[in-house]
Protein backbone atom coordinates (compact mmCIF):
# COMPACT_ATOMS: atom_id res chain seq x y z
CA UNK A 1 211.14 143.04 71.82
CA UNK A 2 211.34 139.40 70.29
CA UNK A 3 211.67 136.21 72.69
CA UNK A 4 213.76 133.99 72.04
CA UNK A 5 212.84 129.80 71.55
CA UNK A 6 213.36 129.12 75.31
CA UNK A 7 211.51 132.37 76.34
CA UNK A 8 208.56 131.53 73.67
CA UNK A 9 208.11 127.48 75.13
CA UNK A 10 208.30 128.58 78.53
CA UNK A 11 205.38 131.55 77.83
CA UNK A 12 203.41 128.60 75.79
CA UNK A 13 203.60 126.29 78.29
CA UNK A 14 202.34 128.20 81.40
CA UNK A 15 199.82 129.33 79.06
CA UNK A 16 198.81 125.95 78.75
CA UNK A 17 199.16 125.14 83.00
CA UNK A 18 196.67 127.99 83.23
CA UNK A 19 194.30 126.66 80.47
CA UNK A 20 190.40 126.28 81.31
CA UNK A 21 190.03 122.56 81.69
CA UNK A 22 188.38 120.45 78.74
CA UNK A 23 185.27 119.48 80.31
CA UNK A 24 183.67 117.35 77.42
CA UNK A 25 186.94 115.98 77.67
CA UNK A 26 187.01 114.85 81.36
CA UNK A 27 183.52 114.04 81.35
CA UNK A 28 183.97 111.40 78.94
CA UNK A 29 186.93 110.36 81.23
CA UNK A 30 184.96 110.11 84.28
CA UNK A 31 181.12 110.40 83.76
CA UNK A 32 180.25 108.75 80.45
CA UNK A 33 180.54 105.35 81.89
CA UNK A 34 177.79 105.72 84.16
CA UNK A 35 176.21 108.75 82.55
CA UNK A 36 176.24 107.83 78.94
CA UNK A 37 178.57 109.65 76.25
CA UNK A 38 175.74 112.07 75.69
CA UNK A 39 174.63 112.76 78.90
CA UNK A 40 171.03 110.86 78.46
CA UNK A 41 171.92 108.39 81.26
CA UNK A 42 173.09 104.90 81.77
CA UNK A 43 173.53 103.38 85.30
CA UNK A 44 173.11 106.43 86.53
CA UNK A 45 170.50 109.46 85.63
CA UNK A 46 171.02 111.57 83.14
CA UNK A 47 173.17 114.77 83.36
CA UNK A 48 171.33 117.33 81.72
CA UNK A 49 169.83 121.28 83.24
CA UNK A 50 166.34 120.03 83.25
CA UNK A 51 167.45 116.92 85.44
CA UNK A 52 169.79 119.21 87.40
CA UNK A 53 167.67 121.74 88.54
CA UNK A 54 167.24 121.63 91.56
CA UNK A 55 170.80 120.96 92.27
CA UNK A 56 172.42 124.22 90.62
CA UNK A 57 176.18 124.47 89.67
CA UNK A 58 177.27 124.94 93.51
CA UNK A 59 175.19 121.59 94.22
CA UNK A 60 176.75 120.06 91.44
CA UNK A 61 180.44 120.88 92.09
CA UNK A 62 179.51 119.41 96.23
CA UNK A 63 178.46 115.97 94.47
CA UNK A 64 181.18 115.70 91.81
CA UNK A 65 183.88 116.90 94.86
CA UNK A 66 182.16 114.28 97.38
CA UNK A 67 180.05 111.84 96.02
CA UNK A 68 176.31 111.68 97.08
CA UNK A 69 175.19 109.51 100.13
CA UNK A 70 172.99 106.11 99.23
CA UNK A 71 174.14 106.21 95.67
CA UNK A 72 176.54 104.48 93.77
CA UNK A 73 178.33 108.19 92.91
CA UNK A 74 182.21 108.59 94.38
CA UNK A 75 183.44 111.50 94.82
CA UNK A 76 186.16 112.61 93.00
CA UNK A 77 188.09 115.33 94.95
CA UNK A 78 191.25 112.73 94.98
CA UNK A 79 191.25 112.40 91.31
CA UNK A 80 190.33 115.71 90.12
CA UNK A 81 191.31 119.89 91.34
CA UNK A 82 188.90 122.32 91.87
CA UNK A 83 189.27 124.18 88.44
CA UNK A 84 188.04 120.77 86.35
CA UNK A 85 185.37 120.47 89.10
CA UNK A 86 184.30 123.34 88.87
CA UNK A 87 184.34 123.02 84.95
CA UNK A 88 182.79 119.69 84.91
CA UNK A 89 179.75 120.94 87.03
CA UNK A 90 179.03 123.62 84.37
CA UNK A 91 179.19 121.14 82.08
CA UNK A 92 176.76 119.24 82.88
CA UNK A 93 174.03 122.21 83.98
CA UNK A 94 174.60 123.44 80.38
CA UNK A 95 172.28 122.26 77.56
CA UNK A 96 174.19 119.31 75.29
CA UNK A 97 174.68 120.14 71.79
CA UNK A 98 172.38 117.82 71.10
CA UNK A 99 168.76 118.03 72.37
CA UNK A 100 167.06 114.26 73.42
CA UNK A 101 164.07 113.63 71.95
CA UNK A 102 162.14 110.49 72.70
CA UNK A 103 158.29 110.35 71.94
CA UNK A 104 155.99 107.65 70.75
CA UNK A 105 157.51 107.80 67.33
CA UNK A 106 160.80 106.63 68.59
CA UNK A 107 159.40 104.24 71.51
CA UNK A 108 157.45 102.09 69.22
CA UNK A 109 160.09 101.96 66.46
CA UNK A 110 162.47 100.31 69.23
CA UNK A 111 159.80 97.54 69.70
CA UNK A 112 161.09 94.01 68.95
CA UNK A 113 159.08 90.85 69.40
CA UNK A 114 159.96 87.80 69.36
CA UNK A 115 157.45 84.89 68.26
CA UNK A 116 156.12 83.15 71.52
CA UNK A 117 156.91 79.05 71.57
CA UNK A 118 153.59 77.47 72.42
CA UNK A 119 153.69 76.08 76.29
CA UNK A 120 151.09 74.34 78.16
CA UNK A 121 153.46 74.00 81.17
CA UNK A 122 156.64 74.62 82.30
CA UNK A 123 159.60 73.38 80.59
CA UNK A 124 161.21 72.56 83.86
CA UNK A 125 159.79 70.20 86.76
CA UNK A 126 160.74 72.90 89.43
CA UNK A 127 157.84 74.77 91.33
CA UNK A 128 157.20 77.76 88.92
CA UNK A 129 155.60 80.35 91.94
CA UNK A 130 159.07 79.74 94.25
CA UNK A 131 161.52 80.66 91.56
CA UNK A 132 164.17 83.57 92.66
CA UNK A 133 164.85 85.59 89.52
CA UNK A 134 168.76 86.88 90.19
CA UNK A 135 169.57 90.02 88.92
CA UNK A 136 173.54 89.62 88.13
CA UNK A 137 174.84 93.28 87.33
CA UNK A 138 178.52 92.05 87.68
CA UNK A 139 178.13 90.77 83.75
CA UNK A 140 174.68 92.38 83.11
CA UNK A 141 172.74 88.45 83.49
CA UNK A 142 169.91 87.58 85.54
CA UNK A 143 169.58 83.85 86.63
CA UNK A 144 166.50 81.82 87.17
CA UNK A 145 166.85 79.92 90.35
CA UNK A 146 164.95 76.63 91.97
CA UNK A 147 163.90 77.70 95.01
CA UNK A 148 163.55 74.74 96.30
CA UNK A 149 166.61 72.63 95.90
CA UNK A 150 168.54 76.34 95.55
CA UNK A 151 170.39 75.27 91.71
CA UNK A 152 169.98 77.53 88.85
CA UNK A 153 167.70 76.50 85.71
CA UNK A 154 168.57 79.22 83.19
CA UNK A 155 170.73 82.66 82.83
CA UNK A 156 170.93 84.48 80.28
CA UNK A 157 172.18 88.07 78.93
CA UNK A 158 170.24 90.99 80.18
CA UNK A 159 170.35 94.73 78.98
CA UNK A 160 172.88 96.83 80.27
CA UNK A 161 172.60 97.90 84.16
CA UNK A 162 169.06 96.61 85.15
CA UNK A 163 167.36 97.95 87.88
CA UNK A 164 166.72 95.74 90.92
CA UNK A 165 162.82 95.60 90.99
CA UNK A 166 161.48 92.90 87.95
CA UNK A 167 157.71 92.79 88.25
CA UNK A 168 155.35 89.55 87.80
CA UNK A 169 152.13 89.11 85.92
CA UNK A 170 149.32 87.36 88.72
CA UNK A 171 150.05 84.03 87.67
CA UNK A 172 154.19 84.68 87.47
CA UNK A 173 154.45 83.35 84.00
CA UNK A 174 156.03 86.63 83.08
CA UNK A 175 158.45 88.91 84.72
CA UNK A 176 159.23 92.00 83.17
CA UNK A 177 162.20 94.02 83.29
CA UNK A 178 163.79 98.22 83.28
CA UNK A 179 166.84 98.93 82.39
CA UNK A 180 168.42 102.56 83.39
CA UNK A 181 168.59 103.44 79.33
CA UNK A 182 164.63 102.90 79.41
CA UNK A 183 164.30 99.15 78.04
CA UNK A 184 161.42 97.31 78.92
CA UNK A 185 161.88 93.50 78.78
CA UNK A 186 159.36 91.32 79.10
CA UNK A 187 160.40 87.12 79.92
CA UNK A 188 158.48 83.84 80.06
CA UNK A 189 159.33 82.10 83.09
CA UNK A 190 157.70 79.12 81.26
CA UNK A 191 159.75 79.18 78.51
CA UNK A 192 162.88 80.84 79.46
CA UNK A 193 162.69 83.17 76.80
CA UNK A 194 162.94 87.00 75.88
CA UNK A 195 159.46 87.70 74.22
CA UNK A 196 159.86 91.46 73.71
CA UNK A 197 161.72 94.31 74.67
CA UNK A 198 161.09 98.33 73.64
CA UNK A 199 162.51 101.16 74.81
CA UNK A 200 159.75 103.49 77.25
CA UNK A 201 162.53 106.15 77.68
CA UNK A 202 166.44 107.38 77.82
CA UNK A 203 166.82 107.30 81.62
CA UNK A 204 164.19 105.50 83.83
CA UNK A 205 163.56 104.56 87.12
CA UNK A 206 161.56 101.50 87.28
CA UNK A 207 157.98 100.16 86.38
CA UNK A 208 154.87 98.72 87.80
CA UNK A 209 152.39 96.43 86.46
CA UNK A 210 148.39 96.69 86.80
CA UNK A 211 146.23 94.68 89.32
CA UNK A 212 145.39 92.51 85.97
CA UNK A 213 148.46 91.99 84.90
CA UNK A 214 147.17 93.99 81.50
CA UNK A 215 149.46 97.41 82.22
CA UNK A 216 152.94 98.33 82.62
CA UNK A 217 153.83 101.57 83.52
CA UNK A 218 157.29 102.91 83.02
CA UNK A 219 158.99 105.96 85.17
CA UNK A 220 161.11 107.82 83.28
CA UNK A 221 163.68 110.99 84.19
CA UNK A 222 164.43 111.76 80.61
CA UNK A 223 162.00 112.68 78.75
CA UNK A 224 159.68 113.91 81.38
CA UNK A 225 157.19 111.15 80.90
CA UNK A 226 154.89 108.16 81.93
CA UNK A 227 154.99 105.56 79.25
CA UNK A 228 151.70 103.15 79.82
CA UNK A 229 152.13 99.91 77.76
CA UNK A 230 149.87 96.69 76.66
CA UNK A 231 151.78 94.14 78.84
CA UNK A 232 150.75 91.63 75.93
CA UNK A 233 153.41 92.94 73.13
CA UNK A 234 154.57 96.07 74.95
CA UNK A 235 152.61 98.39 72.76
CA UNK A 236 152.37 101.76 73.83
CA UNK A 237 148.66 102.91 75.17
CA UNK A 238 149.50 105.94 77.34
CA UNK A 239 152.10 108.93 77.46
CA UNK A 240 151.59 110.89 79.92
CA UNK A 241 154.08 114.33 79.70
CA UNK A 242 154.23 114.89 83.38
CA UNK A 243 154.20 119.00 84.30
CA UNK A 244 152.30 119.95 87.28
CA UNK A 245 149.10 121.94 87.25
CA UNK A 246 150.71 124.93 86.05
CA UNK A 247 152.47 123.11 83.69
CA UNK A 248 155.79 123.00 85.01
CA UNK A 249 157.63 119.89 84.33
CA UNK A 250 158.78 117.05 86.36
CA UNK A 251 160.74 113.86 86.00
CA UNK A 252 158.88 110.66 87.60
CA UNK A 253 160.75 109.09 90.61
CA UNK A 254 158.82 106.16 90.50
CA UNK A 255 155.56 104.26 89.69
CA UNK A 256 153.70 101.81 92.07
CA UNK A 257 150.70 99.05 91.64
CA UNK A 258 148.33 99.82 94.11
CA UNK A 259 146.14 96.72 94.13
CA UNK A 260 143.36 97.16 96.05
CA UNK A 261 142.79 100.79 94.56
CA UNK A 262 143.21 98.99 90.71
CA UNK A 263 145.68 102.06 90.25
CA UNK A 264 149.19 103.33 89.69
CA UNK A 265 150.98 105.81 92.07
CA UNK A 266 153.41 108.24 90.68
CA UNK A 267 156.26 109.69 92.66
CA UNK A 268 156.78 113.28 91.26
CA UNK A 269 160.72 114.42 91.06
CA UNK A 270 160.42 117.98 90.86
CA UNK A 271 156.31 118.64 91.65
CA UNK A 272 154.68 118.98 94.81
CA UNK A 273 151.92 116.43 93.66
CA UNK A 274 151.26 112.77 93.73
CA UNK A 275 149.35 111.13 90.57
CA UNK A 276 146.93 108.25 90.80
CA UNK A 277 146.17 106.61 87.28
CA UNK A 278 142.72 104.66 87.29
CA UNK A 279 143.74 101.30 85.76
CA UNK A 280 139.72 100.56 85.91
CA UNK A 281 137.62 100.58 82.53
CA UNK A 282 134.81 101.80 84.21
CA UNK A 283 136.76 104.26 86.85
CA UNK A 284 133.83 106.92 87.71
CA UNK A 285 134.73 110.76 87.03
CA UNK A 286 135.25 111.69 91.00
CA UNK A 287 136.29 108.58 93.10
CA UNK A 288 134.16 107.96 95.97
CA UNK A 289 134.90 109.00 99.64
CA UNK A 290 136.88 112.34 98.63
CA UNK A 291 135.83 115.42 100.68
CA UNK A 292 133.74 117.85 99.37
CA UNK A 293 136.70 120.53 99.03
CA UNK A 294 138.70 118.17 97.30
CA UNK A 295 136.26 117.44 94.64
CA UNK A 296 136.63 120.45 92.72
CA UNK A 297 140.53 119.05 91.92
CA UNK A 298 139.72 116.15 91.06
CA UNK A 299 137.11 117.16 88.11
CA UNK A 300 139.67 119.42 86.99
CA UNK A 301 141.94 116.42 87.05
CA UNK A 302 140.03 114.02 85.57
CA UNK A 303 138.05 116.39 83.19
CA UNK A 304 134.71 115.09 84.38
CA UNK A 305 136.15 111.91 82.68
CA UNK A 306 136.34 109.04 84.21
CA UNK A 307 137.78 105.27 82.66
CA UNK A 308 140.98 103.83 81.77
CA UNK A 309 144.06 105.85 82.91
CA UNK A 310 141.96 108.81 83.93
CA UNK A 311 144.43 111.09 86.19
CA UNK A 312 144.23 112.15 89.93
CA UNK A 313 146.77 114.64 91.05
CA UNK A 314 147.17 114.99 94.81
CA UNK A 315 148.45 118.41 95.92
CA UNK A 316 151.46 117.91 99.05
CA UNK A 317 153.47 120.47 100.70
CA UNK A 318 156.88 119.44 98.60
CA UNK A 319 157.99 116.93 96.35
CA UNK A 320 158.32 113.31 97.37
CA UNK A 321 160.23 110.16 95.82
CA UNK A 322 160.33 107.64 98.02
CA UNK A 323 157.70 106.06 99.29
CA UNK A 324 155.99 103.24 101.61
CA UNK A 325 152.47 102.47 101.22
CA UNK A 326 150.77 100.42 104.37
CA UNK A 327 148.70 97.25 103.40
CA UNK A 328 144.95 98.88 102.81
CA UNK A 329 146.87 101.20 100.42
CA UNK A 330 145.03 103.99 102.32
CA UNK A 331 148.22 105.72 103.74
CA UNK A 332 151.41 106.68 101.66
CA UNK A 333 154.66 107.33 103.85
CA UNK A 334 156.60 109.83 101.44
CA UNK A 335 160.10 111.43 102.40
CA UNK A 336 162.67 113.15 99.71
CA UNK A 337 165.99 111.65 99.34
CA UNK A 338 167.76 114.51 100.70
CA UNK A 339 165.25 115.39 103.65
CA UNK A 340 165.23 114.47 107.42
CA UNK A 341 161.13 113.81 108.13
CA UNK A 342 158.64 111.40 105.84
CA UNK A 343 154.91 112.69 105.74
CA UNK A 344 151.74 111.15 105.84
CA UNK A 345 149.20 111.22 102.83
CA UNK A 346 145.67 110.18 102.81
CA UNK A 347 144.89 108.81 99.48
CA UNK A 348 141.63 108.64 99.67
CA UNK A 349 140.93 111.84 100.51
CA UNK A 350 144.59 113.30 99.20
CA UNK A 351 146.03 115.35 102.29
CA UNK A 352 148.47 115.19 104.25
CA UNK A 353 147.88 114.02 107.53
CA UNK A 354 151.00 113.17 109.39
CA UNK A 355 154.70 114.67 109.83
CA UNK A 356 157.42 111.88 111.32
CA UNK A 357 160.31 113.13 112.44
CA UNK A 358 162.92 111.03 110.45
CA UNK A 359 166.58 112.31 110.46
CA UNK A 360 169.06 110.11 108.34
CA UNK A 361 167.86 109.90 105.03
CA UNK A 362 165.41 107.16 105.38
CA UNK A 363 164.94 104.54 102.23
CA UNK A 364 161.10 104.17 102.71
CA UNK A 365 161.02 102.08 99.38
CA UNK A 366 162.84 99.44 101.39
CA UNK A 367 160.36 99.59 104.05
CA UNK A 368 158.50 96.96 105.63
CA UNK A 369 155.36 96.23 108.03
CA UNK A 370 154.12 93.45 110.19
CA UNK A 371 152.00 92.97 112.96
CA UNK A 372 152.93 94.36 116.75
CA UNK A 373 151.10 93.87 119.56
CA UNK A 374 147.74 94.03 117.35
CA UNK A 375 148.76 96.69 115.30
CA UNK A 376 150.52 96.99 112.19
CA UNK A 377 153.76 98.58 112.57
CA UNK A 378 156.40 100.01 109.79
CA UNK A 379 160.31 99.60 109.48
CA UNK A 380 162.70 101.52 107.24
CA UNK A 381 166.63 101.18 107.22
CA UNK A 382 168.69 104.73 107.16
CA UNK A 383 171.24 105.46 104.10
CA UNK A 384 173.14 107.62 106.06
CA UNK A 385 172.73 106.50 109.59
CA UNK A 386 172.86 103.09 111.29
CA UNK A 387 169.36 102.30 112.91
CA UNK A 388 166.12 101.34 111.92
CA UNK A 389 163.02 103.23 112.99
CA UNK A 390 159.86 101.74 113.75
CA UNK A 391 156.21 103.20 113.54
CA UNK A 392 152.79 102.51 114.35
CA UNK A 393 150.95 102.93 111.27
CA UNK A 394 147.53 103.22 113.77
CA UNK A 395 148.75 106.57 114.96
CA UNK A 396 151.66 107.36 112.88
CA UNK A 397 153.85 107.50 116.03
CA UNK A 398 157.86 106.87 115.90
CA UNK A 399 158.12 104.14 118.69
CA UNK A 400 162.05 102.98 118.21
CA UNK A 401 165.03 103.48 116.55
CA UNK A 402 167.09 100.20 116.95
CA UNK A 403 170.76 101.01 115.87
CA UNK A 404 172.88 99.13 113.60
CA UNK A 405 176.34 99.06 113.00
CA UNK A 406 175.94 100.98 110.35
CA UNK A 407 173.61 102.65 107.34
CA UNK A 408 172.22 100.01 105.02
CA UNK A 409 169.81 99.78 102.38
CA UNK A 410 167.32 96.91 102.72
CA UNK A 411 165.22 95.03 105.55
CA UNK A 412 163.35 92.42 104.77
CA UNK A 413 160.77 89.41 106.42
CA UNK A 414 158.81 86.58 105.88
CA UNK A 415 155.06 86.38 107.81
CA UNK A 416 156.54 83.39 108.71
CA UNK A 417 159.56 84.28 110.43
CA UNK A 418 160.09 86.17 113.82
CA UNK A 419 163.18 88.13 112.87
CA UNK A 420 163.71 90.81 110.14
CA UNK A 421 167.24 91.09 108.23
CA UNK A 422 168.52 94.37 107.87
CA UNK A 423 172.20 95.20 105.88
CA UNK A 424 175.03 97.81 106.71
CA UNK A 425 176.08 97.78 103.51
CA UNK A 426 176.51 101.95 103.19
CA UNK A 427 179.39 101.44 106.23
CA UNK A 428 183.06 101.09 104.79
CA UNK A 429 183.73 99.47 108.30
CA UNK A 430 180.49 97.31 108.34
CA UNK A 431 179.65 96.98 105.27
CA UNK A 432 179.96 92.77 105.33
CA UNK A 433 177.30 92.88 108.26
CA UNK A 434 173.84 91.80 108.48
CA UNK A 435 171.43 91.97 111.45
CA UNK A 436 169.15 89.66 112.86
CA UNK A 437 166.29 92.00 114.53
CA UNK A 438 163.45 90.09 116.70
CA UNK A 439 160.09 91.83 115.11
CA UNK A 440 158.78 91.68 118.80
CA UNK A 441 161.12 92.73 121.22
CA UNK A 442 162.69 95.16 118.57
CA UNK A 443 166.33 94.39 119.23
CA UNK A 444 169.23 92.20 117.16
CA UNK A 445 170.07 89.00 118.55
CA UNK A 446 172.42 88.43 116.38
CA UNK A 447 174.77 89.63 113.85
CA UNK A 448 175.98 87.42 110.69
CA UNK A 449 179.42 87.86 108.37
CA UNK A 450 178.09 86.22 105.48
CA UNK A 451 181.50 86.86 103.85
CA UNK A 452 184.57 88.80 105.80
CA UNK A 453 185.39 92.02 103.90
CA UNK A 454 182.61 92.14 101.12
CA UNK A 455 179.58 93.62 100.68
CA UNK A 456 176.64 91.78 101.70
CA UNK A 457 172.95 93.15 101.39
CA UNK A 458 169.96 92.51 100.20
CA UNK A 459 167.91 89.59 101.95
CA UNK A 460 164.98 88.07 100.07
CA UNK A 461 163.09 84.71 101.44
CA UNK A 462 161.99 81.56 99.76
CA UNK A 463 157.76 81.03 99.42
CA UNK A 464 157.45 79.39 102.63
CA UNK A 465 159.79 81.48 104.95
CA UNK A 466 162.12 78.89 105.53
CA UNK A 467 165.24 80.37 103.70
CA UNK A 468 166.60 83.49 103.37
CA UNK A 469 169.07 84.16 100.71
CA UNK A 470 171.90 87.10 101.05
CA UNK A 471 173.46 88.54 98.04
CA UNK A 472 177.67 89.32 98.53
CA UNK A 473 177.90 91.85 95.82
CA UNK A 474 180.59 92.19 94.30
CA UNK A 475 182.18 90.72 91.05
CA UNK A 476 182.78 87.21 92.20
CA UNK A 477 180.21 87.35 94.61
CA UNK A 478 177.18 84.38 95.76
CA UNK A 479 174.00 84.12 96.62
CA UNK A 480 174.32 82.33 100.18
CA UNK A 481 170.91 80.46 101.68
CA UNK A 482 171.00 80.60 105.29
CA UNK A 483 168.05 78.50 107.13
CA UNK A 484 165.67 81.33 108.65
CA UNK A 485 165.51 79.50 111.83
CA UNK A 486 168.75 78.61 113.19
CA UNK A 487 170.46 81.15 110.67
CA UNK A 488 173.22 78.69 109.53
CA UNK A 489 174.10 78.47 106.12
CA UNK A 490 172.66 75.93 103.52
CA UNK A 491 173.96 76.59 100.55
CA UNK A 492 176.69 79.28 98.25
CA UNK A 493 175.91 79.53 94.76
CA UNK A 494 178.29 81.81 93.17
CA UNK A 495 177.78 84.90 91.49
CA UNK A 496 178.14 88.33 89.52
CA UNK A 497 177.14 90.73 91.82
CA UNK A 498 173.85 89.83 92.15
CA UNK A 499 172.24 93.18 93.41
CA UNK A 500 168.91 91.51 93.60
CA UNK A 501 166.80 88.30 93.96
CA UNK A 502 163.16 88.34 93.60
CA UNK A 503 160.85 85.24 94.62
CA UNK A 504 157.50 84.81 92.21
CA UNK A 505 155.52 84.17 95.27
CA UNK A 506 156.54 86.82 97.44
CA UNK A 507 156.03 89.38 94.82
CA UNK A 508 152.78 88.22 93.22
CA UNK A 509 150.98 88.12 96.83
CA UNK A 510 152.59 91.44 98.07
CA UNK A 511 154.06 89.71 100.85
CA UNK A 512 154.62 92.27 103.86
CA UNK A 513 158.18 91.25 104.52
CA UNK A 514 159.47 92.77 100.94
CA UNK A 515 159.31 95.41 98.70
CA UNK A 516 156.74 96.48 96.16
C-alpha cells in the first residue's frame, strides 16, 4: 500500500522528532566554548574518557543536567531534554576521533622568545616588590598596578583564560604565567615585556616555581604529565608521565613550591599518592628523617638515585587535589573536591596522620594560618556551605566553624591586620558580600557590599597590610581599595573581571595571609 505526499511528510517528520540527538552537534553549541572544539580543554578541563573516569556516563549526565558546585559549570537542564543529555554525556566519555598527542617534540616547537631589552632598573619610579599584577579575564589582560598610589603602569593582552595564580622569581623581576590551554608565559616586571611563552600542555592546572627561582613546574590534565622547565628561556628539562606505581595513569591537580624542603609537591588526580620532586643538585638517594619502613619506597622511588628532580611518591588512603600546607612545610592538609573530611600527611615521614571531619566541600587551596593564642591555627572557606572552619595545626583539632552568609571561595590576611576577609561569592543571594572576621575572637564584625548586586571576591593586601583590595567580577567590574583599618573605601579602579590580584611582596615571602 503506497502513502500518499501528506502521509509520507507526516511519517518523515516524526521520524525526525524521534531522531537520536546530534551530539557533536550540540556539543559544539554548548561545550566547545569552554571545552575547546576538540575536546582538549580551554577554560575548562578537557572532556575526554581518560579525564572522565572517574565520573562515568551517569556522573556525567548529573553535571551536564545540574552544573557542578565551586565551578564555573551551569547546568543545563533548562536549555537542554534528557535525550541530548543523555547523548551529550556519551559523547564526551567516548574517545574523539582524534587522539591528543603532546610530548616534548611538540612542547618545544611552541617555544617563542623574545630578545630581552637590557635593564639595570625599573623603567618606572614605582616600588617594584608592592606591585599587584591584575589578572583581567573579562578581555583576557592582566594589569600591572602601583601599589602604592593604587594607578595602573601597564596592561597588556594575555593568553586566553589565565589561571588566577602567576608565580614570582625571589627578587619579583619576573612573574610567570598558565593558561588553561597549557601556555607558559613568562614577563619582566622591569621591563613590561613578554619574554617567552611555550606551551607545557593542552589542559593545565597551574605551575610552581623552585626555591631558586631556576624551575617551573607545570600541572597538566591532558596529557598526563609534569612538564619541568629552565625558568631562564622556558626550555624543557623534565617530563615526568605521571602513572602510579603500578603504572596506572593520573592527571596532576596541581604543583606546589615547598621552600624550606627545596621541592615541588604534586597533587595526584586519579592516584592515591603524593609526589615530592627534589629541586636540590645534590638531593641524597633516601631523604633524612624517614622511618625505617618507609625507606624501602623511597629507594624504589628514587632508584637509589638521588639529585635534581629525583622522585618521592607518598602512598595515602585516596586521591587528593586540594591542598594546604602549614608554614614548616611538615604537614599537608589534603581533601578531594567532592569529599566531606581533609586528612593529615606527614611529609617527612609520608603517612597519614590525621582525619578532620570537614563536611561542605572545603577549598583548602584558599586556606590560610596565623597565630592563636600561641599556636598556629588554619582557616578554609566552604564552596558549598557558608562558614569557615578553623583548626589547630598543633593537634589537628576542628575548634570553630564561624558561618557566613553564604559559600565563598577565598579568605585572606595580612600579619599585620587583625581581621581576615572571607567572600560569599558561591551564594546567588549573597554573592556581593564580604566578611570581616576578627582572627582572635573568631567572629565577623562586620559585613561590607563592595558593590550591590555583583559579585565580589577575592581579597588580596598591599606589602604593608594597610590596604586590601576586592575584585567585583564581572565584565565592567573594579578593583576597589578599602583601608584595612577602618574598612572604608580609598579608591575604584575599574575593570574586566579581574578574577585575581597578586602583590610581589606577599607572594615572594609566602606571606601567611594568602595563597601559595
Amino acid at each position: 500500500m503506497k502513502l500518499c505526499a501528506a502521509s509520507l511528510a507526516l511519517a518523515l517528520g516524526a521520524a525526525a522528532a524521534h531522531a537520536a540527538p546530534d551530539a557533536a552537534a550540540l556539543y559544539q553549541v554548548h561545550c566547545a566554548s569552554c571545552h575547546g572544539s576538540d575536546r582538549f580543554g580551554a577554560v575548562g578541563p578537557a572532556l575526554l574518557p581518560e579525564n572522565l573516569g572517574r565520573l562515568g556516563k551517569a556522573g556525567a549526565q548529573a553535571v551536564i543536567r545540574d552544573g557542578r558546585a565551586g565551578t564555573k559549570m551551569q547546568g543545563f537542564k533548562a536549555a537542554l531534554d534528557d535525550e541530548s543529555i543523555k547523548a551529550l554525556a556519551a559523547y564526551v566519555t567516548s574517545p574523539p576521533a582524534t587522539a591528543p598527542l603532546w610530548g616534548r617534540a611538540q612542547i618545544e616547537a611552541s617555544r617563542v622568545l623574545t630578545p630581552e631589552p637590557p635593564a639595570a632598573k625599573p623603567v618606572y619610579s614605582a616600588d617594584p616588590l608592592n606591585l599587584f599584577v591584575v589578572v583581567e579575564g573579562g578581555d583576557h589582560h592582566v594589569s600591572i598596578v602601583d601599589g602604592d598610589r593604587f594607578t595602573p603602569i601597564d596592561r597588556f593582552a594575555s593568553r586566553f583564560a589565565l589561571h588566577g595564580g602567576p608565580k614570582f622569581t625571589p627578587d619579583g623581576r619576573y612573574v610567570f604565567f598558565s593558561s588553561r590551554d597549557g601556555w607558559v608565559t613568562k614577563f619582566d616586571l622591569w621591563t613590561l615585556k613578554v619574554t617567552a611563552e611555550i606551551r607545557a600542555g593542552l589542559n593545565s592546572r597551574n605551575i610552581a616555581l623552585s626555591k631558586d627561582g631556576r624551575h617551573v613546574a607545570v600541572a597538566n590534565y591532558l596529557p598526563d604529565t609534569l612538564v619541568i622547565l629552565s625558568t631562564a628561556d622556558l626550555s624543557v628539562e623534565k617530563i615526568f608521565d605521571v602513572a602510579d606505581r603500578n603504572g596506572k595513569a593520573s592527571r596532576v591537580s596541581a604543583v606546589y613550591q615547598a621552600p624550606p624542603r627545596n621541592s615541588f609537591i604534586a597533587a595526584l588526580k586519579d592516584a592515591p599518592e603524593i609526589w615530592e620532586i627534589s629541586c636540590d643538585p645534590n638531593a641524597p638517594p633516601v631523604y633524612p628523617g624517614f622511618v625505617h619502613s618507609y625507606e624501602s619506597g623511597m629507594k624504589e622511588a628514587l632508584g637509589s638515585t638521588g639529585g635534581l628532580f629525583a622522585l618521592r611518591r607518598i602512598e595515602i588512603s585516596s586521591p587528593l587535589d586540594d591542598f594546604f600546607f602549614d608554614p614548616s612545610y611538615r604537614y599537608v592538609l589534603g581533601a578531594h573536591r567532592d569529599g566531606d573530611k581533609a586528612v593529615v600527611v606527614h611529609l617527612d615521614i609520608g603517612a597519614e596522620i590525621a582525619t578532620i571531619p570537614l563536611p561542605g566541600m572545603p577549598h583548602l587551596g584558599s586556606g590560610i594560618s596565623w597565630m592563636r593564642d600561641g599556636r598556629v591555627v588554619m582557616a578554609t572557606p566552604h564552596l558549598k556551605d557558608g562558614k569557615i572552619s578553623v583548626i589547630d595545626t598543633t593537634d589537628w583539632r576542628l575548634i570553630a566553624e564561624i558561618p557566613t552568609p553564604g559559600p565563598g571561595y577565598f579568605l585572606r590576611s595580612h600579619d599585620n591586620t587583625p581581621y581576615a576577609w572571607a567572600d560569599s561569592s558561591l551564594s546567588p543571594q549573597h554573592r556581593d558580600e564580604i566578611s570581616i572576621i576578627d582572627k582572635q575572637s573568631l567572629k565577623v564584625v562586620r559585613t561590607l557590599k563592595p558593590a550591590p548586586g555583583k559579585m565580589t571576591a577575592h581579597v588580596e593586601f598591599d606589602r604593608s597590610g594597610k590596604h586590601a583590595l576586592v575584585s567585583v567580577m564581572e565584565k565592567d567590574g573594579a578593583v576597589i581599595v578599602y583601608d584595612a583599618a577602618t574598612l572604608q573605601e580609598i579608591k575604584r579602579l575599574p575593570m574586566s573581571k579581574p578574577i585575581g590580584k597578586y602583590n610581589v611582596y606577599n607572594k615572594i615571602t609566602f606571606s601567611q595571609g594568602t595563597s601559595h
